[in-house]
C-alpha atoms as a PDB file:
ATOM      1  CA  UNK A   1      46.232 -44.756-119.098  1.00  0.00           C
ATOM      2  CA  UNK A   2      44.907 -43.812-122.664  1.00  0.00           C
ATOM      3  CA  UNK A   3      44.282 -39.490-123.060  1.00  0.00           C
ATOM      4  CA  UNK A   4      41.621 -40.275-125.132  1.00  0.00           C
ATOM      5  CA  UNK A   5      38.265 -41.571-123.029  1.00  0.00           C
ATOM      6  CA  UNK A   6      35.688 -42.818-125.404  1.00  0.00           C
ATOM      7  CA  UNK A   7      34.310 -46.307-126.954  1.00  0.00           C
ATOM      8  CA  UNK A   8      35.587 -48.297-129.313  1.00  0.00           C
ATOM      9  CA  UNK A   9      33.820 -49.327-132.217  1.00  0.00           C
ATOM     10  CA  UNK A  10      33.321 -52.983-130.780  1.00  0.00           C
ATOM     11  CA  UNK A  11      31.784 -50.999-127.596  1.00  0.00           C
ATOM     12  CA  UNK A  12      29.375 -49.445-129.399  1.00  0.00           C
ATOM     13  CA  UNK A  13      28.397 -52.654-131.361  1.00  0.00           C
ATOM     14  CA  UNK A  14      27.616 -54.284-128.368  1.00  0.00           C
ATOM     15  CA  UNK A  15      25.533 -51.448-127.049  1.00  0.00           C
ATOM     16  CA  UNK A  16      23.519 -51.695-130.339  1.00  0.00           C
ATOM     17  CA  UNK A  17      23.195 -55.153-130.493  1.00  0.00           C
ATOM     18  CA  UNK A  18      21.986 -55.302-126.792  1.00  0.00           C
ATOM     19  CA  UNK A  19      19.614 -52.262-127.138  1.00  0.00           C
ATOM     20  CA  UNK A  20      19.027 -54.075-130.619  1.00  0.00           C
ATOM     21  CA  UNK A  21      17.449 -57.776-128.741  1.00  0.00           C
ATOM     22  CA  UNK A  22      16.064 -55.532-126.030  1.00  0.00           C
ATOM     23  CA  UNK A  23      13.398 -53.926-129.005  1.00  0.00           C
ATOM     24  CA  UNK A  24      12.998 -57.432-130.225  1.00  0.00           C
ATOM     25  CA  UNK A  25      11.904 -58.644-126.933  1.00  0.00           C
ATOM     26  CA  UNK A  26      10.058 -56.027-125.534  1.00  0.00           C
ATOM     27  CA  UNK A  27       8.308 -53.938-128.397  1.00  0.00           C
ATOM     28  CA  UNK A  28       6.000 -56.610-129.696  1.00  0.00           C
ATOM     29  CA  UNK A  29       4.358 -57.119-125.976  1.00  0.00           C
ATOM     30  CA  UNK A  30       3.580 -53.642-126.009  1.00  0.00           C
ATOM     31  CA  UNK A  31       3.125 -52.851-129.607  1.00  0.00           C
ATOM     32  CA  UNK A  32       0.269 -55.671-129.309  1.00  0.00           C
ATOM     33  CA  UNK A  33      -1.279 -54.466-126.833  1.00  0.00           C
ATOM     34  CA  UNK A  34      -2.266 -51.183-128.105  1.00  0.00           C
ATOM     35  CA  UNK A  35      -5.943 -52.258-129.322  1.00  0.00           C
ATOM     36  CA  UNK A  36      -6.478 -53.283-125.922  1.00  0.00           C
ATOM     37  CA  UNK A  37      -5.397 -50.058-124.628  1.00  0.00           C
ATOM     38  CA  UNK A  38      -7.466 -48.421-126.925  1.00  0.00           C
ATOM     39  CA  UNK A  39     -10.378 -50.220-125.862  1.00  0.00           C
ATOM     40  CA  UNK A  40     -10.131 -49.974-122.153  1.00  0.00           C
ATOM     41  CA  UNK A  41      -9.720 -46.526-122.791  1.00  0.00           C
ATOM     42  CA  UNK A  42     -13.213 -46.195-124.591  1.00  0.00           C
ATOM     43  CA  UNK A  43     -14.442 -48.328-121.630  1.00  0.00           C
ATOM     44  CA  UNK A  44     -13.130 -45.640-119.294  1.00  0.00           C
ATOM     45  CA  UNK A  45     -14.616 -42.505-121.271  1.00  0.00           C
ATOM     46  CA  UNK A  46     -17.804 -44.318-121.560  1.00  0.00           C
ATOM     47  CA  UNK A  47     -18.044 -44.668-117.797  1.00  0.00           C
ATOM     48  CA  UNK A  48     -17.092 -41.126-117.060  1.00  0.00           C
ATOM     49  CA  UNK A  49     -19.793 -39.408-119.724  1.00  0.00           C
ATOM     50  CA  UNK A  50     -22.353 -41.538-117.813  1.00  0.00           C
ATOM     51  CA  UNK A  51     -21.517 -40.233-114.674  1.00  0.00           C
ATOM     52  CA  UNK A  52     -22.012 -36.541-116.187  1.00  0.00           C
ATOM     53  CA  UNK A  53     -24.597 -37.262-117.638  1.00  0.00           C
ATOM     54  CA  UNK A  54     -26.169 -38.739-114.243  1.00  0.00           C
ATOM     55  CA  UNK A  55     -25.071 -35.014-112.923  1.00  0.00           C
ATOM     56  CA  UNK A  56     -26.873 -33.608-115.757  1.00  0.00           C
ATOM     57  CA  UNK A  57     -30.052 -35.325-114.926  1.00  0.00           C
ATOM     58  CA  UNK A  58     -29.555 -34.738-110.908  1.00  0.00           C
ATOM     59  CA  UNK A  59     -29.309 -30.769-111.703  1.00  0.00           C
ATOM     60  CA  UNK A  60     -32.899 -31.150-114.431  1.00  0.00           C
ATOM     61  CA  UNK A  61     -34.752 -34.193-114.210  1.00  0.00           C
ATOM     62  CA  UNK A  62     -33.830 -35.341-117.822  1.00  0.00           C
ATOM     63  CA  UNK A  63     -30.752 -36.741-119.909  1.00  0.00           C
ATOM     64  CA  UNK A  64     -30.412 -34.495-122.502  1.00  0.00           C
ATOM     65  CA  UNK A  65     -32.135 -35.365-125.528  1.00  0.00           C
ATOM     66  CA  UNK A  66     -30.850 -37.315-128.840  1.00  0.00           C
ATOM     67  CA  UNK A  67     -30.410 -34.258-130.507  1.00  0.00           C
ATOM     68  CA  UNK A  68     -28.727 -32.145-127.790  1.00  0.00           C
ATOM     69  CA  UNK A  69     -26.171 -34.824-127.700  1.00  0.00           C
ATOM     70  CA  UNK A  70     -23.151 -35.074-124.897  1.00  0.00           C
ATOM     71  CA  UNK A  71     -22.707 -31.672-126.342  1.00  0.00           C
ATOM     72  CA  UNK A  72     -25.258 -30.715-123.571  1.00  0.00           C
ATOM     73  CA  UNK A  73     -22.838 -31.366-120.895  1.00  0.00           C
ATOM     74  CA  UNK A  74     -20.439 -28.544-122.530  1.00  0.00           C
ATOM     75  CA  UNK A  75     -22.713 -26.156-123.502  1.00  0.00           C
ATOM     76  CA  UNK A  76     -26.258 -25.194-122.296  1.00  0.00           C
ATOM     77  CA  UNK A  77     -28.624 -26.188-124.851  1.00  0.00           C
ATOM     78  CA  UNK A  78     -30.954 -23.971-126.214  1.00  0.00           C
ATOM     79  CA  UNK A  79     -33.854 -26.591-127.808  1.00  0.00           C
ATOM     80  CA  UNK A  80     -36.321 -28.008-126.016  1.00  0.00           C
ATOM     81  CA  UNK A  81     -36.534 -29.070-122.898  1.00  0.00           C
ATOM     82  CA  UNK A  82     -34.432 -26.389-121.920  1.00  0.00           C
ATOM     83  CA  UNK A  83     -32.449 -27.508-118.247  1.00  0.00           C
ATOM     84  CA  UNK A  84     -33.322 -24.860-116.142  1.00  0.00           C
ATOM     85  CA  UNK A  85     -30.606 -26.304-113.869  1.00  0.00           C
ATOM     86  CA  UNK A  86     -27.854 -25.876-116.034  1.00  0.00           C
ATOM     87  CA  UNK A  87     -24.661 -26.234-113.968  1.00  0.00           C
ATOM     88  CA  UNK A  88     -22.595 -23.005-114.758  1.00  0.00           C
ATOM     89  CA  UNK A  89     -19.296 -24.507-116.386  1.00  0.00           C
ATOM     90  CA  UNK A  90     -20.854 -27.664-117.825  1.00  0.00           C
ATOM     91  CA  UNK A  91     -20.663 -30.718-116.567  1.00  0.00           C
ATOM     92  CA  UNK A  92     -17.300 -32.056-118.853  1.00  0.00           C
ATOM     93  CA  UNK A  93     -14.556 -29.488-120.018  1.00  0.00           C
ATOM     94  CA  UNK A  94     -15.118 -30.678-123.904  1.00  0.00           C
ATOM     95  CA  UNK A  95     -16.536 -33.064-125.928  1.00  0.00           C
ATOM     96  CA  UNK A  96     -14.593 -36.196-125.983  1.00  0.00           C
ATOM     97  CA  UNK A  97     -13.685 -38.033-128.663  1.00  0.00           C
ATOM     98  CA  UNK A  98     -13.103 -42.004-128.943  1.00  0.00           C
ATOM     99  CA  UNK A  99      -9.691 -43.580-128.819  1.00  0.00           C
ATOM    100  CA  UNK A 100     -10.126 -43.304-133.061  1.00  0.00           C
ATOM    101  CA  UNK A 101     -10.474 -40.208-132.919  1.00  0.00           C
ATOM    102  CA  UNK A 102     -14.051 -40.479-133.948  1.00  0.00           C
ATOM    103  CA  UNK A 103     -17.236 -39.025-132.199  1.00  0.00           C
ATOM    104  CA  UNK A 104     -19.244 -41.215-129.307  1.00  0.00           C
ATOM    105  CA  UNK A 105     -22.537 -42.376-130.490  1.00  0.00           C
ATOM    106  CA  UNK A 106     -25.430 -41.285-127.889  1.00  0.00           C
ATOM    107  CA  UNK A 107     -29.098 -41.794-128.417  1.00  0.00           C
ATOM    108  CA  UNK A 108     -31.626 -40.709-125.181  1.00  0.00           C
ATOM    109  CA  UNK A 109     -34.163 -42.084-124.872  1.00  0.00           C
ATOM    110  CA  UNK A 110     -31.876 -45.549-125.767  1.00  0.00           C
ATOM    111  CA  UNK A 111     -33.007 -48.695-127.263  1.00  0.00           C
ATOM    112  CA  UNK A 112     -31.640 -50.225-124.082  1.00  0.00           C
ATOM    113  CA  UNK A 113     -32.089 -47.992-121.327  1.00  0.00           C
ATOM    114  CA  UNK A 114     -32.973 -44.245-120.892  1.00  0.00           C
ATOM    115  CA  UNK A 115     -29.733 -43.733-122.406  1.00  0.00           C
ATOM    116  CA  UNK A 116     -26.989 -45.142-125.066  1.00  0.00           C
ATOM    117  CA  UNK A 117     -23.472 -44.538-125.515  1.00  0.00           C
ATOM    118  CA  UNK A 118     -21.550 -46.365-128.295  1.00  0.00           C
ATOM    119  CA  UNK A 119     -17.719 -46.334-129.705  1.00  0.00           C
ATOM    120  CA  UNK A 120     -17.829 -48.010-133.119  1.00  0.00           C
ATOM    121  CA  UNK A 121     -14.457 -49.060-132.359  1.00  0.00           C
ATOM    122  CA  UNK A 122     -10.926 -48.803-134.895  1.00  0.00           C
ATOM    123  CA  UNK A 123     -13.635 -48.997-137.617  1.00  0.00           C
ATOM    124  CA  UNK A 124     -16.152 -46.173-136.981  1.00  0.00           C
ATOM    125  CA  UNK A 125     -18.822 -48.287-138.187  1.00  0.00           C
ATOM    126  CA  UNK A 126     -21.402 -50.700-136.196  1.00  0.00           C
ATOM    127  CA  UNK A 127     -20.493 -54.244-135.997  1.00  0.00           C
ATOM    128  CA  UNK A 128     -16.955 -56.282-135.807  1.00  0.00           C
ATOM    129  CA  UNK A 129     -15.023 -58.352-133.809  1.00  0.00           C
ATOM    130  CA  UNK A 130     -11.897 -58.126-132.278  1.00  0.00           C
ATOM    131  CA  UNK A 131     -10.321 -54.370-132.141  1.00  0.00           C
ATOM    132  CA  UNK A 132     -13.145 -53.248-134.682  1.00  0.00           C
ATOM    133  CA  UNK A 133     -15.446 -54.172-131.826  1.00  0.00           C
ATOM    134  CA  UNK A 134     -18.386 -51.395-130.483  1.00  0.00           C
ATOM    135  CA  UNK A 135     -17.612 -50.621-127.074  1.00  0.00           C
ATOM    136  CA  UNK A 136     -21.480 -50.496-125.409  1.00  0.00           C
ATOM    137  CA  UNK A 137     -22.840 -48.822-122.657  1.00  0.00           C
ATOM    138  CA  UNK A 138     -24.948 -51.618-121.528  1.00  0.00           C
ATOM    139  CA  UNK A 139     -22.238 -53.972-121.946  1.00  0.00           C
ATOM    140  CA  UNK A 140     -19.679 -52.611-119.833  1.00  0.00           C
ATOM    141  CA  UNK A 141     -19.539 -53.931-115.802  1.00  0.00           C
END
């Protein structure tokens, strides 16, 4: 029986080089699928500042205007129309951000509904395919 319990150095070389193909196997099936995250996650918010502001227009009759902004559903606005319905609290802790870190576009009245929410995607700007794809209100199921 040896007094000294530890690893070798071959031990540990073999720990590395399995932990080693492990990484090689497994990181680029997640590391590639990060976009996607990204973009279901914009897909998500989207869906979720709709339903506030659906609660917004229960409480007043109105989605808050253009120039409000989803920074209505935060903080009572104070330019016309003024809710008088206001839900104490707000209707969202804070103003969300896209998975970019960049700020939703919203536009009420919309150009294709009474209201429009846009992510301009990894980009920030409108257009592009693939991860620099917009993320659209009326595109989402």
């Amino acid at each position: 029986m040896r007094k000294n319990a530890g690893f070798t150095l071959i031990e540990l070389l073999v720990v590395i080089l399995i932990l080693s193909l492990l990484v090689a196997i497994v990181a680029p099936r997640i590391l590639g699928r990060t976009d996607e995250a990204r973009k279901t996650a914009a897909q998500v918010q989207i869906k979720q500042l709709e339903g506030a502001l659906n609660l917004f227009r229960l409480d007043n009759g109105f989605y808050p205007t253009t120039e409000q902004g989803i920074e209505a559903l935060v903080t009572k606005p104070n330019i016309s129309p003024i809710p008088l319905k206001w839900r104490e609290g707000g209707y969202i802790p804070k103003v969300p951000v896209d998975p970019w870190g960049k700020p939703f576009v919203y536009l009420s009245p919309g150009t294709h509904g009474e209201l429009d929410l846009v992510s301009y995607g990894a980009e920030g700007e409108p257009g592009g395919e693939g991860k620099d794809e917009d993320i659209q209100s009326w595109n989402l199921q």
